[in-house]
Protein backbone atom coordinates (compact mmCIF):
# COMPACT_ATOMS: atom_id res chain seq x y z
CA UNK A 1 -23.65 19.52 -53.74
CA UNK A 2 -20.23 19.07 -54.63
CA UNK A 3 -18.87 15.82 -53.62
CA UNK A 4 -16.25 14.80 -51.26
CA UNK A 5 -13.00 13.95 -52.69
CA UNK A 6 -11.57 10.35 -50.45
CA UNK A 7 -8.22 9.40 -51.09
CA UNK A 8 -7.70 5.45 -50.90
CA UNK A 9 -4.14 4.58 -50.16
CA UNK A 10 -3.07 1.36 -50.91
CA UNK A 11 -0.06 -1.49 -51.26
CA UNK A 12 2.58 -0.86 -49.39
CA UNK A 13 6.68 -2.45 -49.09
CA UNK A 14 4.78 -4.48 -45.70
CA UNK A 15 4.98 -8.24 -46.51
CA UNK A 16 1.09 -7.26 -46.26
CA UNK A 17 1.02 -5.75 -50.09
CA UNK A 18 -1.49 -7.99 -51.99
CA UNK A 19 -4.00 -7.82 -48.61
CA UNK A 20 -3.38 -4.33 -49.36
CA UNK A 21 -4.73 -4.29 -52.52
CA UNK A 22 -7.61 -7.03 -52.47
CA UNK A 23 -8.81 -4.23 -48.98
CA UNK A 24 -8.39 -1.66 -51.66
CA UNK A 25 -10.44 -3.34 -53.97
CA UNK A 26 -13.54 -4.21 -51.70
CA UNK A 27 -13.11 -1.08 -50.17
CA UNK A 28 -13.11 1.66 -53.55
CA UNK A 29 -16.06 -0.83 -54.66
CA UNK A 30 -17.78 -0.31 -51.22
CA UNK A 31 -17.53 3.72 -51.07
CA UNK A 32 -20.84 5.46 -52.10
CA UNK A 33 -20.61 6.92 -55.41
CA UNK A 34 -23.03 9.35 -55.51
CA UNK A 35 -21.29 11.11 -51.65
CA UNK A 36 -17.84 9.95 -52.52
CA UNK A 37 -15.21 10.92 -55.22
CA UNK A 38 -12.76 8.44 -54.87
CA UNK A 39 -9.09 9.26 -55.73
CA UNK A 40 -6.49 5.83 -55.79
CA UNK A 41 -2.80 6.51 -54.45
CA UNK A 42 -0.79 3.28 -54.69
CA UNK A 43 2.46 2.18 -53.39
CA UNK A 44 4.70 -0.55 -54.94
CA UNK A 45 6.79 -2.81 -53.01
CA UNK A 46 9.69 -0.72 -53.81
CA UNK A 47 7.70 2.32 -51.96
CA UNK A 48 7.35 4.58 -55.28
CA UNK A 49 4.02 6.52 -55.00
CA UNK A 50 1.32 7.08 -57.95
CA UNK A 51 -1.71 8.39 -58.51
CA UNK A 52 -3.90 5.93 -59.95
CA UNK A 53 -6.66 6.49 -62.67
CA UNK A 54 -7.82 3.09 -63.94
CA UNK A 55 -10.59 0.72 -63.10
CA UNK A 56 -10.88 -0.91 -59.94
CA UNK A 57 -10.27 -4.79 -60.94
CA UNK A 58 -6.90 -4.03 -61.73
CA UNK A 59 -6.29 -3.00 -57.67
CA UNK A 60 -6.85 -6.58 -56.24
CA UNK A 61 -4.47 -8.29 -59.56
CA UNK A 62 -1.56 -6.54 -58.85
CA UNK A 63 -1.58 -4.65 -62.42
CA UNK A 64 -2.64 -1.29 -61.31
CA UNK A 65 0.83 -0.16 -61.31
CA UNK A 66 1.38 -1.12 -65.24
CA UNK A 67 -1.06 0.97 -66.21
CA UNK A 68 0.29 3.69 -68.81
CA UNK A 69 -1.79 6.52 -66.90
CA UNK A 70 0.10 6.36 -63.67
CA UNK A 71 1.85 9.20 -62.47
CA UNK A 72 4.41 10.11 -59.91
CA UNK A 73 2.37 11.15 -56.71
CA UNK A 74 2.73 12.09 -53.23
CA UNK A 75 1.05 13.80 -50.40
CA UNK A 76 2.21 17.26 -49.61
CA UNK A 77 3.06 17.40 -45.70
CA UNK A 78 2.48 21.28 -46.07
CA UNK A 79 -0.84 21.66 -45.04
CA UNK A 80 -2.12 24.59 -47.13
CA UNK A 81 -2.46 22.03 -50.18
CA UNK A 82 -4.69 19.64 -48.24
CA UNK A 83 -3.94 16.98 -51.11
CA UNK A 84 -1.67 15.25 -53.12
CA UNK A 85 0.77 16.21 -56.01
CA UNK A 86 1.62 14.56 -58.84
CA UNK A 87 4.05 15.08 -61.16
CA UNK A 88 3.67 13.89 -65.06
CA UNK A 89 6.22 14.73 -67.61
CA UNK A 90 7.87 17.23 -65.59
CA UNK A 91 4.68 19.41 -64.66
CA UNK A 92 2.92 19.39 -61.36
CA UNK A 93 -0.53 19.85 -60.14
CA UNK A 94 -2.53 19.27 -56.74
CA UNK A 95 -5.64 17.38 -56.20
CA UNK A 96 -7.19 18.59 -53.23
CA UNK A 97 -8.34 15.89 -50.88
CA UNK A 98 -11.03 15.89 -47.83
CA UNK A 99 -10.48 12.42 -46.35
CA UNK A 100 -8.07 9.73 -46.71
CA UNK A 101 -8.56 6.05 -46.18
CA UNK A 102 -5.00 4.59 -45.50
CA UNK A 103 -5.85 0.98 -46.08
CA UNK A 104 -2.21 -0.18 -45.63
CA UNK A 105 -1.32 -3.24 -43.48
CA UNK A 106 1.99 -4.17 -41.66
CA UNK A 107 5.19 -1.97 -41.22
CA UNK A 108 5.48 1.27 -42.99
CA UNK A 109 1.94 1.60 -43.20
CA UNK A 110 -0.03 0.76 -39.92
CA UNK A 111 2.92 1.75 -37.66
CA UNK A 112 2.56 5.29 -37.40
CA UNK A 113 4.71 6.47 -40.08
CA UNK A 114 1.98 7.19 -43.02
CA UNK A 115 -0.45 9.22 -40.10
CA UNK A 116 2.74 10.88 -38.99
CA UNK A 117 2.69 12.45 -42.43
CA UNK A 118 -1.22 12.82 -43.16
CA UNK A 119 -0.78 14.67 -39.24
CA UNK A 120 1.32 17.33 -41.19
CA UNK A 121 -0.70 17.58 -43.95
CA UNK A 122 -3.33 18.66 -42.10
CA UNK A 123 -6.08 15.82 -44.10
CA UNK A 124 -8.34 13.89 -41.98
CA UNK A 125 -8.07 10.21 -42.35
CA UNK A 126 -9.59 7.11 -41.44
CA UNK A 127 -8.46 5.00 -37.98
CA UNK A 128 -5.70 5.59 -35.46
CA UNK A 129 -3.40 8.44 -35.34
CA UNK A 130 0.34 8.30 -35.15
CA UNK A 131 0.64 7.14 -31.35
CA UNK A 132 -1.47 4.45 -31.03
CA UNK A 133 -0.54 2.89 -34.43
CA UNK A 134 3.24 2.64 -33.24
CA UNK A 135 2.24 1.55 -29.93
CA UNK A 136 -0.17 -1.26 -31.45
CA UNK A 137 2.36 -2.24 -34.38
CA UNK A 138 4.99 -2.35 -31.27
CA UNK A 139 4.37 -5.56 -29.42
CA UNK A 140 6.47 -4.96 -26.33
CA UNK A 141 5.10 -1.79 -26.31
CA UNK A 142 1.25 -2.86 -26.22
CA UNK A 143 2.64 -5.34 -23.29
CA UNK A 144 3.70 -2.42 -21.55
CA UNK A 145 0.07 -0.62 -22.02
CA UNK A 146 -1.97 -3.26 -21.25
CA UNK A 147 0.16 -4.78 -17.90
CA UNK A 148 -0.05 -1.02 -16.74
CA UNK A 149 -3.92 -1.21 -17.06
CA UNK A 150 -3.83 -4.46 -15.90
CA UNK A 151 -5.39 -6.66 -19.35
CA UNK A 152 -3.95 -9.62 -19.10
CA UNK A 153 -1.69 -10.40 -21.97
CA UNK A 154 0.42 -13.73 -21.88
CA UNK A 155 3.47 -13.45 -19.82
CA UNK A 156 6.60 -12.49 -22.11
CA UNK A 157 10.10 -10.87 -21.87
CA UNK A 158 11.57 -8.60 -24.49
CA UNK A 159 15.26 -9.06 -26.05
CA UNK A 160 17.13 -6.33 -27.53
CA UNK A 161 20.05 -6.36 -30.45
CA UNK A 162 21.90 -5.13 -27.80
CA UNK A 163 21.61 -8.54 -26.49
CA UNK A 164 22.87 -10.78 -29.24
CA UNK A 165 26.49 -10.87 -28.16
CA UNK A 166 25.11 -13.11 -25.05
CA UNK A 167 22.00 -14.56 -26.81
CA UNK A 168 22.73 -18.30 -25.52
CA UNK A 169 22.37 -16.93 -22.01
CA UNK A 170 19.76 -14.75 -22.31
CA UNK A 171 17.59 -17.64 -24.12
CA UNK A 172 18.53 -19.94 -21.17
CA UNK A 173 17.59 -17.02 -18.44
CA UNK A 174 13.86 -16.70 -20.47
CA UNK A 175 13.18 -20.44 -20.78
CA UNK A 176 13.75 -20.78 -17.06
CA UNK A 177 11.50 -18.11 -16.20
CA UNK A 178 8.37 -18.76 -18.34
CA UNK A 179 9.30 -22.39 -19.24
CA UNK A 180 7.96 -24.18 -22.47
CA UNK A 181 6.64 -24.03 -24.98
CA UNK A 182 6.91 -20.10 -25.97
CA UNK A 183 6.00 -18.28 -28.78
CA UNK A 184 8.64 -16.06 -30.21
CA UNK A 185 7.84 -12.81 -32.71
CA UNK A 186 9.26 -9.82 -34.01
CA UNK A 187 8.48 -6.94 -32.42
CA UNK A 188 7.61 -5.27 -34.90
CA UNK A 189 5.13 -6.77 -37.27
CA UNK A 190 1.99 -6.37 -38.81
CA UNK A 191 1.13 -10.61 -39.64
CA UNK A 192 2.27 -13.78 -38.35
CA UNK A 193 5.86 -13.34 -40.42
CA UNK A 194 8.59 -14.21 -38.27
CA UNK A 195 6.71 -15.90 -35.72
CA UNK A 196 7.64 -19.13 -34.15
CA UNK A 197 6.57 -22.02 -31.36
CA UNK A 198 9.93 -23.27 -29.47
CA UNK A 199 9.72 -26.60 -27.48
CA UNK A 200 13.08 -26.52 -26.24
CA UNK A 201 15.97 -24.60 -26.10
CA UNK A 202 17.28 -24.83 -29.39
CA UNK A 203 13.98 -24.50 -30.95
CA UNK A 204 14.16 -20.94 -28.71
CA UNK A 205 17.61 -20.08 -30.19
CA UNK A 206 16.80 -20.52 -33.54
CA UNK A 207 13.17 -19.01 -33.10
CA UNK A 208 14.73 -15.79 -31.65
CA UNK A 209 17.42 -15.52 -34.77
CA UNK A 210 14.42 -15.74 -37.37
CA UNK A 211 12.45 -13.10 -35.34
CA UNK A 212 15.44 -10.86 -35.59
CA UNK A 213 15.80 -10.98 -39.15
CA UNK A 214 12.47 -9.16 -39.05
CA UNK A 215 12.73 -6.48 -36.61
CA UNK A 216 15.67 -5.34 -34.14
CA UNK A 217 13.77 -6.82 -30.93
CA UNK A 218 11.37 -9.74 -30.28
CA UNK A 219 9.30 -10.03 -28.08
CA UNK A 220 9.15 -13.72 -26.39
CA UNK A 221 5.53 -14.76 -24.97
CA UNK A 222 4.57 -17.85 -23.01
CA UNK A 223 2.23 -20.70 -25.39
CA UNK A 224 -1.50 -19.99 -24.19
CA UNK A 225 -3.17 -21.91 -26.95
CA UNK A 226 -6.82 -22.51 -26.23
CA UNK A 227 -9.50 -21.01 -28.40
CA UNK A 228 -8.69 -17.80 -30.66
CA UNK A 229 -11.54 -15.26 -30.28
CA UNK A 230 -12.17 -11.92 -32.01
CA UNK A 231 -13.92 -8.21 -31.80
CA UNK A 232 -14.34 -5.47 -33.87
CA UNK A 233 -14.11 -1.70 -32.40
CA UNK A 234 -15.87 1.16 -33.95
CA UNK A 235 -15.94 4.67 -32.78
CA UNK A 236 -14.37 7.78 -31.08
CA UNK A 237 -15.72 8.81 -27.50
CA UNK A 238 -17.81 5.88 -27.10
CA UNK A 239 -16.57 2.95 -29.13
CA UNK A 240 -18.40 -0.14 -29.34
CA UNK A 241 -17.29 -3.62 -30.01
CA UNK A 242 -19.26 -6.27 -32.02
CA UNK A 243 -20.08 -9.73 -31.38
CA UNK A 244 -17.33 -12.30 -31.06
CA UNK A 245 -15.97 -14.19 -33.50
CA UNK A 246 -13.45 -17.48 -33.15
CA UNK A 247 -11.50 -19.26 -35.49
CA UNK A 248 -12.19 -23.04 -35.66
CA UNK A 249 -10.84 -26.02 -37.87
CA UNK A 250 -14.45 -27.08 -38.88
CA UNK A 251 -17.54 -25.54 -39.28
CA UNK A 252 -19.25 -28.74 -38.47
CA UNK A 253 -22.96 -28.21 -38.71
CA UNK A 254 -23.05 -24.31 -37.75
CA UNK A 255 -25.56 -21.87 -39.84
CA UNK A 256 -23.92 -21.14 -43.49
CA UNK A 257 -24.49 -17.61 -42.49
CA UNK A 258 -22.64 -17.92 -39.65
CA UNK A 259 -19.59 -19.00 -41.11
CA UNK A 260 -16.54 -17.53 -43.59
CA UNK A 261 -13.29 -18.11 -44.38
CA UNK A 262 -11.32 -15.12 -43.29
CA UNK A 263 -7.69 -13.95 -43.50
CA UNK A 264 -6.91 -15.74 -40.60
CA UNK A 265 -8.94 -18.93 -41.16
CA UNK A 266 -12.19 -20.38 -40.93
CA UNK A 267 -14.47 -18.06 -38.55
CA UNK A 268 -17.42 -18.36 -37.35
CA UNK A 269 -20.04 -15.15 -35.33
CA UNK A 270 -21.11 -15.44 -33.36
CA UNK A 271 -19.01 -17.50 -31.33
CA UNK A 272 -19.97 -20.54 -29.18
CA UNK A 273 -19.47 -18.85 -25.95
CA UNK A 274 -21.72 -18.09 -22.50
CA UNK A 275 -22.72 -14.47 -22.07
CA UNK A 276 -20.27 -13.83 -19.40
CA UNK A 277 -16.96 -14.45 -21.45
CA UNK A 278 -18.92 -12.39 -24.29
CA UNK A 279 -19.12 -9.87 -22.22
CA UNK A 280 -16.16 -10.04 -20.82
CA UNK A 281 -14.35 -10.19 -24.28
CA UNK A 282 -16.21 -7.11 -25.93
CA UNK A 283 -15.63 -5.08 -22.65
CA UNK A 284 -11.63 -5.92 -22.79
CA UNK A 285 -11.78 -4.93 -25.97
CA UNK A 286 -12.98 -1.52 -25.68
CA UNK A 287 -10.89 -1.32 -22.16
CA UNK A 288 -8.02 -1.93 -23.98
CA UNK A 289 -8.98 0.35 -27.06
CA UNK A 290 -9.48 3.48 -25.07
CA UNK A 291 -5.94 2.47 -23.44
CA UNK A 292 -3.74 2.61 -26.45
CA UNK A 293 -5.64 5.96 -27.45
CA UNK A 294 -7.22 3.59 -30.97
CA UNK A 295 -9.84 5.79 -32.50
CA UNK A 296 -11.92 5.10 -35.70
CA UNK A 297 -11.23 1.21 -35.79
CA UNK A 298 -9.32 -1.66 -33.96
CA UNK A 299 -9.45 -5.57 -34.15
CA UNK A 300 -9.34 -6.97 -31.20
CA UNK A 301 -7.55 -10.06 -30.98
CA UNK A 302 -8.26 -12.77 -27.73
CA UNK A 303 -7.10 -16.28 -26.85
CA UNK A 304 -9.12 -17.89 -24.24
CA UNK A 305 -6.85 -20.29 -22.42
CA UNK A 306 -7.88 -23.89 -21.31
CA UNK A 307 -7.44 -22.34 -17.66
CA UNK A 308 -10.38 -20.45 -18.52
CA UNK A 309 -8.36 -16.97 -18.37
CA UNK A 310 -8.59 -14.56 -21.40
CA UNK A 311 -5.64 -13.12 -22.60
CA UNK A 312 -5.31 -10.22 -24.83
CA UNK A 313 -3.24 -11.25 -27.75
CA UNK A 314 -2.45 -8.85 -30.92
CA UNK A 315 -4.46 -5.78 -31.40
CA UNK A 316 -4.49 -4.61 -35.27
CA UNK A 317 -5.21 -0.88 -35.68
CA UNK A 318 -5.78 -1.30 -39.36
CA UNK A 319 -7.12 -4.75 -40.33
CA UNK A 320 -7.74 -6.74 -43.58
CA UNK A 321 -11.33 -4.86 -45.39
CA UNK A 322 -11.76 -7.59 -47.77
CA UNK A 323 -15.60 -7.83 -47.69
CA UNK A 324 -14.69 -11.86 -46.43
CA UNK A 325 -12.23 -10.12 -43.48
CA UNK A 326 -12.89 -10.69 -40.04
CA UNK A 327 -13.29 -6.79 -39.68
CA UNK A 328 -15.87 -6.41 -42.15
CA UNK A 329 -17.85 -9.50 -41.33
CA UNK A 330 -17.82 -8.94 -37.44
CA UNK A 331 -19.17 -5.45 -38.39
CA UNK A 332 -21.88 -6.98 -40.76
CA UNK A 333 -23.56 -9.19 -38.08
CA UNK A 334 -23.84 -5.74 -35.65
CA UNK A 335 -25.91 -4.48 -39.22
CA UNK A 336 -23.08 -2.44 -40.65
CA UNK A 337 -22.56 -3.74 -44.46
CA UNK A 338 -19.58 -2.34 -46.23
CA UNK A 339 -21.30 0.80 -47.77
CA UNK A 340 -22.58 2.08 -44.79
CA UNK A 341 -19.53 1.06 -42.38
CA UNK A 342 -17.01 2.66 -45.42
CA UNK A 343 -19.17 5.61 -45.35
CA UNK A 344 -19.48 6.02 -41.73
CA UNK A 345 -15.91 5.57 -40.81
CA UNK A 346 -15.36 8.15 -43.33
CA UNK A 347 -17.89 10.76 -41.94
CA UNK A 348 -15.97 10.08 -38.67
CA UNK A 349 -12.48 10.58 -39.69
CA UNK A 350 -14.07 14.34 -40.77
CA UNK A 351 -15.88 15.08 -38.03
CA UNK A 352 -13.11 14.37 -35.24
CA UNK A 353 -10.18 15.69 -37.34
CA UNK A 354 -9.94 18.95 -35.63
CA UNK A 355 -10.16 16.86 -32.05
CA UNK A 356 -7.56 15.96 -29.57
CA UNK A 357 -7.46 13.00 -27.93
């Protein structure tokens, strides 16, 4: 039985890159061999596409993209190739492809703009088509989503370029309406780049600038703080979420196996919760899943205020896949390991292609 050709696209001109390519790595490594035939498509920071041929190490240390066997690549948006051309010493050829696995983080990557084109191209691919990765990547726009389905997000107010000429006054208009201490971000963003706590108003002035040398709005949220919590989605017509993870400063004496240091810190799963915010939190998260139209995959990001409220706070529609990323490991503990959770999200991205949602 002939096997199925998977695409793995990877780096990216996101700030995101080298996550990018340590995902890659795990991922390619992760992939069964004897179902899979994996085909590597990187992007440098300067957004040139090649087809990559070499071994796998050279993915995570950055010098993939030296290697003499690279060639010009790209995938055709005309759908009766169904794969990617590349182009060596003047010549082209296709390589047909059955799935791809898009494992790029941040903007031009995980906003819409890489499933806009695999949408054309007519190849099934892993995660969340071109809608709900824009709306995700947006923040003001998952605000908008989530207040109309009423998931409580912190409160926050949205300013536009349009708005610099009068930025003094609109600073002083937000501060008096949410008060201190806010949290300021670009829009538009796929990390914690651009992303700053104001105290006071000048903190709030200066915040706003450095958001908006990132993105052409930010996106202004009142300071929740409290404990950051975490799910994993899985699935198409009946996702799932996983058990809940939190970020801590110390592991203190919790189970070895319970504990990892992540992309976004120290984590621990499950977390130290009762039943009812568990619930609560893995319910939210497929609540607000199935109301930004995510299929395939999501994390789920919470924070649990001191007030005891749980606010939704970042969903990420295609997350780090290091094997030691939250993803992964919140997966693991529901008794997907990588193999079988590459493999399945795989199967999944075939078997729903053809399917409107």
């Amino acid at each position: 039985m002939a096997k199925i050709k998977a695409a793995v696209i990877f780096g990216g001109v996101s700030g995101e890159h080298e996550l990018s390519l340590a995902s890659a790595a795990d991922v390619i490594r992760s992939i069964p061999a004897d179902k899979y035939e994996v085909i590597c498509i990187g992007i440098t920071k300067k957004g040139r596409w090649l087809y990559y041929p070499g071994d796998v190490e050279d993915i995570a240390s950055g010098k993939w993209e030296y290697n003499p066997d690279c060639t010009s690549a790209f995938i055709s948006p005309d759908p009766i190739y169904k794969g990617i051309i590349t182009i060596e010493n003047g010549e082209t050829s296709v390589k047909k492809i059955d799935v791809v696995f898009p494992l790029l983080h941040g903007k031009i990557g995980a906003d819409g703009s890489v499933q806009g084109l695999l949408d054309m191209s007519g190849i099934p691919y892993v995660g969340c088509g071109l809608l709900a990765s824009a709306a995700c990547m947006d923040k003001s726009h998952t605000h908008t989503t989530l207040d109309d389905f009423n998931i409580k997000t912190a409160e926050w107010r949205l300013i536009t370029q349009r708005e610099l000429n009068y930025i003094d006054e609109r600073c002083e208009q937000i501060s008096g309406e949410l008060g201190f201490p806010l949290v300021v971000k670009p829009a538009n963003s796929g990390s914690t780049m651009g992303t700053t706590k104001a105290d006071d108003i000048a903190q709030l002035e200066n915040a706003v600038k450095t958001a908006f040398s990132f993105d052409n709005k930010v996106v202004v949220e009142k300071y929740i703080g409290g404990r950051e919590l975490e799910a994993a989605v899985f699935g198409y017509d009946t996702p799932f979420a996983s058990y809940v993870g939190e970020v801590v400063e110390d592991f203190g004496d919790r189970n070895p196996d319970e504990c990892f240091i992540s992309e976004k810190g120290k984590t621990v799963v499950p977390a130290d919760l009762d039943s009812d915010t568990v619930n609560k939190v893995r319910e939210t998260a497929v609540e607000a899943y199935k109301a930004l139209g995510c299929k395939g995959l999501a994390r789920i990001d919470f924070l649990l205020g001191k007030d005891g409220e749980l606010y939704l706070n970042k969903i990420s529609t295609m997350p780090g896949f290091k094997e030691d990323c939250v993803y992964p490991r919140l997966m693991k503990h529901l008794g997907l390991e990588m193999p079988h959770l590459t493999d399945k999200l795989l199967e999944q991205a075939i078997e729903n292609s053809e399917r409107v949602y």
